[in-house]
C-alpha atoms as a PDB file:
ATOM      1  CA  UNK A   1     -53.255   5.758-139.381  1.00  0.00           C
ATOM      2  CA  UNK A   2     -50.299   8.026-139.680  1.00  0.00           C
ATOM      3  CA  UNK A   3     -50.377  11.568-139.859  1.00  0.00           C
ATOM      4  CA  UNK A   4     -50.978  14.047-142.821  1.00  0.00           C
ATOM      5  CA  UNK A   5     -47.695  15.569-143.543  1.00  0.00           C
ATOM      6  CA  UNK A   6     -48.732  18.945-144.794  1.00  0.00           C
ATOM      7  CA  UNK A   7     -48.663  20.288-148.306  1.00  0.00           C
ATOM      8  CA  UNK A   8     -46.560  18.055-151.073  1.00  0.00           C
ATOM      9  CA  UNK A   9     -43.111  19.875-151.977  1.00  0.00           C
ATOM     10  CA  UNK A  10     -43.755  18.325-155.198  1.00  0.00           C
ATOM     11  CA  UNK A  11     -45.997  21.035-156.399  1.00  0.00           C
ATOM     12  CA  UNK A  12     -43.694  23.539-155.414  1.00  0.00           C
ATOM     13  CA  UNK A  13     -41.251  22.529-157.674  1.00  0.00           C
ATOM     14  CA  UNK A  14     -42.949  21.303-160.275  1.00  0.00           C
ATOM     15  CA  UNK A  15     -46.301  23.555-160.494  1.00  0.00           C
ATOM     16  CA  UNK A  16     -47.738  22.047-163.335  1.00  0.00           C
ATOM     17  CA  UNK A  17     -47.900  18.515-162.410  1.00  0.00           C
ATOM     18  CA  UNK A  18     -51.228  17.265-161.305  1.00  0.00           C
ATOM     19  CA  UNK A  19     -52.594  14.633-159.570  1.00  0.00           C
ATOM     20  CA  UNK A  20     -56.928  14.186-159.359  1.00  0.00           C
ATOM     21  CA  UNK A  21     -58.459  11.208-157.048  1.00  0.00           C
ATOM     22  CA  UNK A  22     -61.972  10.411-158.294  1.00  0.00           C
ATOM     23  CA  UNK A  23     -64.194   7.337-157.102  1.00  0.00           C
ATOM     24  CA  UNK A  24     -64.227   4.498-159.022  1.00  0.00           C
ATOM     25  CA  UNK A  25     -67.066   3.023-160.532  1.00  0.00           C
ATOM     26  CA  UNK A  26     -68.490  -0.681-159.951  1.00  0.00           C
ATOM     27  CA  UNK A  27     -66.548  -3.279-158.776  1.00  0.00           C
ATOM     28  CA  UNK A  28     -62.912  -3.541-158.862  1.00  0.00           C
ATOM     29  CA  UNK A  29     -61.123  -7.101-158.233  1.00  0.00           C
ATOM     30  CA  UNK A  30     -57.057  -7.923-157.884  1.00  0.00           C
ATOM     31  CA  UNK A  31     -55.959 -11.234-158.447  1.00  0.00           C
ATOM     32  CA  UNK A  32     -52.900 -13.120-158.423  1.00  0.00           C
ATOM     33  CA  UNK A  33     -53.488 -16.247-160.479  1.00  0.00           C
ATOM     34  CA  UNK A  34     -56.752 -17.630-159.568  1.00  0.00           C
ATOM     35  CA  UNK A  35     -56.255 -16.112-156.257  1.00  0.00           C
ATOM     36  CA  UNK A  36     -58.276 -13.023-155.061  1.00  0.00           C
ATOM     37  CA  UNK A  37     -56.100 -10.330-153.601  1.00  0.00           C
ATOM     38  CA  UNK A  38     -58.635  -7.500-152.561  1.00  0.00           C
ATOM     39  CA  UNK A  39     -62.421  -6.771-154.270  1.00  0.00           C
ATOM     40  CA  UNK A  40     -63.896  -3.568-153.965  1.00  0.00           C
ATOM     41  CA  UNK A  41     -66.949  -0.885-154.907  1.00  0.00           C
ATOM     42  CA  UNK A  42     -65.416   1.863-153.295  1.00  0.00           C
ATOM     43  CA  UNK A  43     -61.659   1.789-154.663  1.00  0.00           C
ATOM     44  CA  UNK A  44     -60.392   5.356-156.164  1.00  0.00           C
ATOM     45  CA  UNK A  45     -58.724   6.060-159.064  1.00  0.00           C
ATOM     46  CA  UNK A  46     -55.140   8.313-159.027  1.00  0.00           C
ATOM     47  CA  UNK A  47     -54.421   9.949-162.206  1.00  0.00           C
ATOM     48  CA  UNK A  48     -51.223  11.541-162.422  1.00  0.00           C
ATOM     49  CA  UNK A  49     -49.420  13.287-165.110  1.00  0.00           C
ATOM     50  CA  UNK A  50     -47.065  11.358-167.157  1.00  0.00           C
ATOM     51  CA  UNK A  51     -48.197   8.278-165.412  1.00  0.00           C
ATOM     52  CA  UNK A  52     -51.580   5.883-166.650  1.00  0.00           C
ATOM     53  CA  UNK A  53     -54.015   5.610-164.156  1.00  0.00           C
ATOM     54  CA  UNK A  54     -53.858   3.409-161.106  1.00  0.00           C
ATOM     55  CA  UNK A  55     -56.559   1.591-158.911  1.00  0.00           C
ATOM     56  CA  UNK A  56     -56.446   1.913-155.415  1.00  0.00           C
ATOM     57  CA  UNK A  57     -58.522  -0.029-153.347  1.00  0.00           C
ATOM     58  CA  UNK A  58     -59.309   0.385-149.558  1.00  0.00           C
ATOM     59  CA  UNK A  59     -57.185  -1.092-146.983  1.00  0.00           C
ATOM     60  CA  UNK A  60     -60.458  -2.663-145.490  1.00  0.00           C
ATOM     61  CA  UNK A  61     -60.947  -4.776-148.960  1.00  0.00           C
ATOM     62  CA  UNK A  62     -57.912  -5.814-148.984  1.00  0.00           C
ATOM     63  CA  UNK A  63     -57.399  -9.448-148.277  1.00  0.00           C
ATOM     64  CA  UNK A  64     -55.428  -9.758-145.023  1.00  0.00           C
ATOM     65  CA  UNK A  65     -54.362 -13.407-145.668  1.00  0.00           C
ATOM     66  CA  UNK A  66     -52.505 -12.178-148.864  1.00  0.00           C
ATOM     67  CA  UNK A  67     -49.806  -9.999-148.722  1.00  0.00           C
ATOM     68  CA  UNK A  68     -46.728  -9.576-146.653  1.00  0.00           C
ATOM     69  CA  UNK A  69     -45.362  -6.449-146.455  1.00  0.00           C
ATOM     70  CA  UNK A  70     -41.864  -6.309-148.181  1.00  0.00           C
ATOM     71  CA  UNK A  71     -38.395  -4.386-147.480  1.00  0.00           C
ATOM     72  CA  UNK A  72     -39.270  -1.992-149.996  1.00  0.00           C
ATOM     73  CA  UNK A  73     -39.827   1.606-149.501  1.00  0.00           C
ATOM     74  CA  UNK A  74     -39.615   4.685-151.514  1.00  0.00           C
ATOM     75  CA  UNK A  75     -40.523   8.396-151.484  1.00  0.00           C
ATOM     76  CA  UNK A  76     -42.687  10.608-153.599  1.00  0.00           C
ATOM     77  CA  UNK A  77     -42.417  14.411-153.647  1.00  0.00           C
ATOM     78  CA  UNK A  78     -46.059  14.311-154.178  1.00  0.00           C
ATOM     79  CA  UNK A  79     -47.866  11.330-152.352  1.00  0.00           C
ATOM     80  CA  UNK A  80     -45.890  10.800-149.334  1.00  0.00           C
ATOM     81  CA  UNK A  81     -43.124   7.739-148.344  1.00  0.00           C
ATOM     82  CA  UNK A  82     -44.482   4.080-149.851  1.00  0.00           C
ATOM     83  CA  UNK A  83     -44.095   1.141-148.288  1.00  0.00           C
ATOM     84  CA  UNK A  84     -44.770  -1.997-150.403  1.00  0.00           C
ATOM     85  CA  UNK A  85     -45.904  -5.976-150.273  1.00  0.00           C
ATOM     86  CA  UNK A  86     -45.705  -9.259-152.034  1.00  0.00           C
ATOM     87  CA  UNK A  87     -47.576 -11.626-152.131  1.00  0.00           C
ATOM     88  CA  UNK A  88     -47.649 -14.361-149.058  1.00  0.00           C
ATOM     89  CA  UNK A  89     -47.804 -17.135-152.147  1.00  0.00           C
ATOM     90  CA  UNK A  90     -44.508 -15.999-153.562  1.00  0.00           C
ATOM     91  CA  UNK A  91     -42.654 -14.128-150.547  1.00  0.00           C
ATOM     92  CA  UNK A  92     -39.395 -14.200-152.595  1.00  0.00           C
ATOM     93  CA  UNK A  93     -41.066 -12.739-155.413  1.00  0.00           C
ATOM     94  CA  UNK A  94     -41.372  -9.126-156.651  1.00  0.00           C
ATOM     95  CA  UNK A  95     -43.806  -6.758-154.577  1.00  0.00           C
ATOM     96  CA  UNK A  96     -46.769  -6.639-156.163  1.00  0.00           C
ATOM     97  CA  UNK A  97     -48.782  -3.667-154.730  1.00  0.00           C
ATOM     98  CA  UNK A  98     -47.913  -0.045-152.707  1.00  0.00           C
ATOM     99  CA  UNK A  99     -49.239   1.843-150.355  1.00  0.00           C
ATOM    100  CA  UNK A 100     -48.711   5.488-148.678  1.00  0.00           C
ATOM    101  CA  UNK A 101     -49.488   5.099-144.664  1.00  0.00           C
ATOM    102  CA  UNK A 102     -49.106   8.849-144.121  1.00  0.00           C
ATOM    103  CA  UNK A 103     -49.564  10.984-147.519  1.00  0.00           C
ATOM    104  CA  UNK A 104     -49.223  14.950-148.087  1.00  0.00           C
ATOM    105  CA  UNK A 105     -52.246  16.655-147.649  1.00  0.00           C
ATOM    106  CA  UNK A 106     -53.360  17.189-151.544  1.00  0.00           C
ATOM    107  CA  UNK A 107     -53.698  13.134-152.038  1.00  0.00           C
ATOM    108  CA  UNK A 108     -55.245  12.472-148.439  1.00  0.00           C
ATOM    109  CA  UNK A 109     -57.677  10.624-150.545  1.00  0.00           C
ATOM    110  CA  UNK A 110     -55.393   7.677-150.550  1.00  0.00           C
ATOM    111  CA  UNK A 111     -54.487   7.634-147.700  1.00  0.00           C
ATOM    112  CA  UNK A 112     -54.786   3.814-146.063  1.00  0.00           C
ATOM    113  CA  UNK A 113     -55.420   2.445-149.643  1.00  0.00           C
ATOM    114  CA  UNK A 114     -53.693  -0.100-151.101  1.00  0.00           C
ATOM    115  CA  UNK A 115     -52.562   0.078-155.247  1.00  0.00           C
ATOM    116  CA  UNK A 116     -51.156  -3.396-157.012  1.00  0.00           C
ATOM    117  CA  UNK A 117     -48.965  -3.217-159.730  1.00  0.00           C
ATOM    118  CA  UNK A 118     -51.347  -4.119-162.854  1.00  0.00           C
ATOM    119  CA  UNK A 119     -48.127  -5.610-164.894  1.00  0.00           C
ATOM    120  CA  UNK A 120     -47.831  -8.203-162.022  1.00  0.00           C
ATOM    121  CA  UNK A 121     -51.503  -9.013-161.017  1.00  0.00           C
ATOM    122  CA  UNK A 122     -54.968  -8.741-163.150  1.00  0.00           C
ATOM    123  CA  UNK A 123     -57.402  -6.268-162.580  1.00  0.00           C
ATOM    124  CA  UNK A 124     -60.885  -6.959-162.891  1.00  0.00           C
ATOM    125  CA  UNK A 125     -63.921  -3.831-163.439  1.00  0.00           C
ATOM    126  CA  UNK A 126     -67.368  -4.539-163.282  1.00  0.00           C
ATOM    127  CA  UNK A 127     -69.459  -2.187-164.295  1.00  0.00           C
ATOM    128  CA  UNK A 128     -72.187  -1.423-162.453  1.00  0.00           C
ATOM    129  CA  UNK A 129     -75.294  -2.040-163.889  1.00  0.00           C
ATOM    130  CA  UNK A 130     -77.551   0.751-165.704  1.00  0.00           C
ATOM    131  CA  UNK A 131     -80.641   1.231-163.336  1.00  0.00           C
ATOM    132  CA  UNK A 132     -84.153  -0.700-165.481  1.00  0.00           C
ATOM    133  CA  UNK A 133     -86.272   2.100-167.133  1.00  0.00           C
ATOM    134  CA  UNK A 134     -89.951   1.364-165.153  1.00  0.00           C
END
């Protein structure tokens, strides 16, 4: 796991930009086709301003079998430097999902978890289920 790099030079500039990591609820599912990329009931959800909300599921559920990690990178004045992956059916084909190895320390949260592009792959939530009155 790669270091926390201190505090985000995002905020600095930008002091009214905010980021909150909650848990997710129930059970969270990626596929690609018919094919399961990662299924999870601890995944986190990052909601950022200006952006929707993104799933993020735990390295750990992530299928190893099914992704590749891609050329891509990028960096984020808040998160941290992404690295990304396709997916080992389509290797050629766009990256499908990110990650930030080492993050700043207001989204450590994240750290090690893996978010898939929903445009590219389908998300699946399962609630969980309400507990039976007695």
């Amino acid at each position: 796991m790669a270091a926390v790099r201190g505090p985000a030079p995002g905020f600095h500039r930008h002091p009214d930009h905010s980021i909150r990591i909650h848990k997710a609820t129930g059970r969270w599912r990626a596929l690609d086709g018919d094919r399961l990329l990662a299924e999870s009931h601890n995944a986190r959800i990052l909601e950022e301003s200006g952006y929707g909300a993104v799933v993020y599921f735990p390295g750990s559920d992530v299928r190893d079998e099914a992704l590749a990690v891609s050329p891509s990178e990028t960096s984020c004045p808040f998160k941290g430097r992404a690295r990304y992956f396709r997916s080992v059916a389509n290797p050629g084909g766009p990256d499908i999902a990110w990650s930030y190895p080492g993050t700043y320390e207001e989204v450590v949260d994240i750290e090690g978890f893996i978010a898939f592009y929903a445009d590219r792959i389908s998300l699946e939530h399962t609630k969980p289920e309400a507990p039976e009155d007695s």
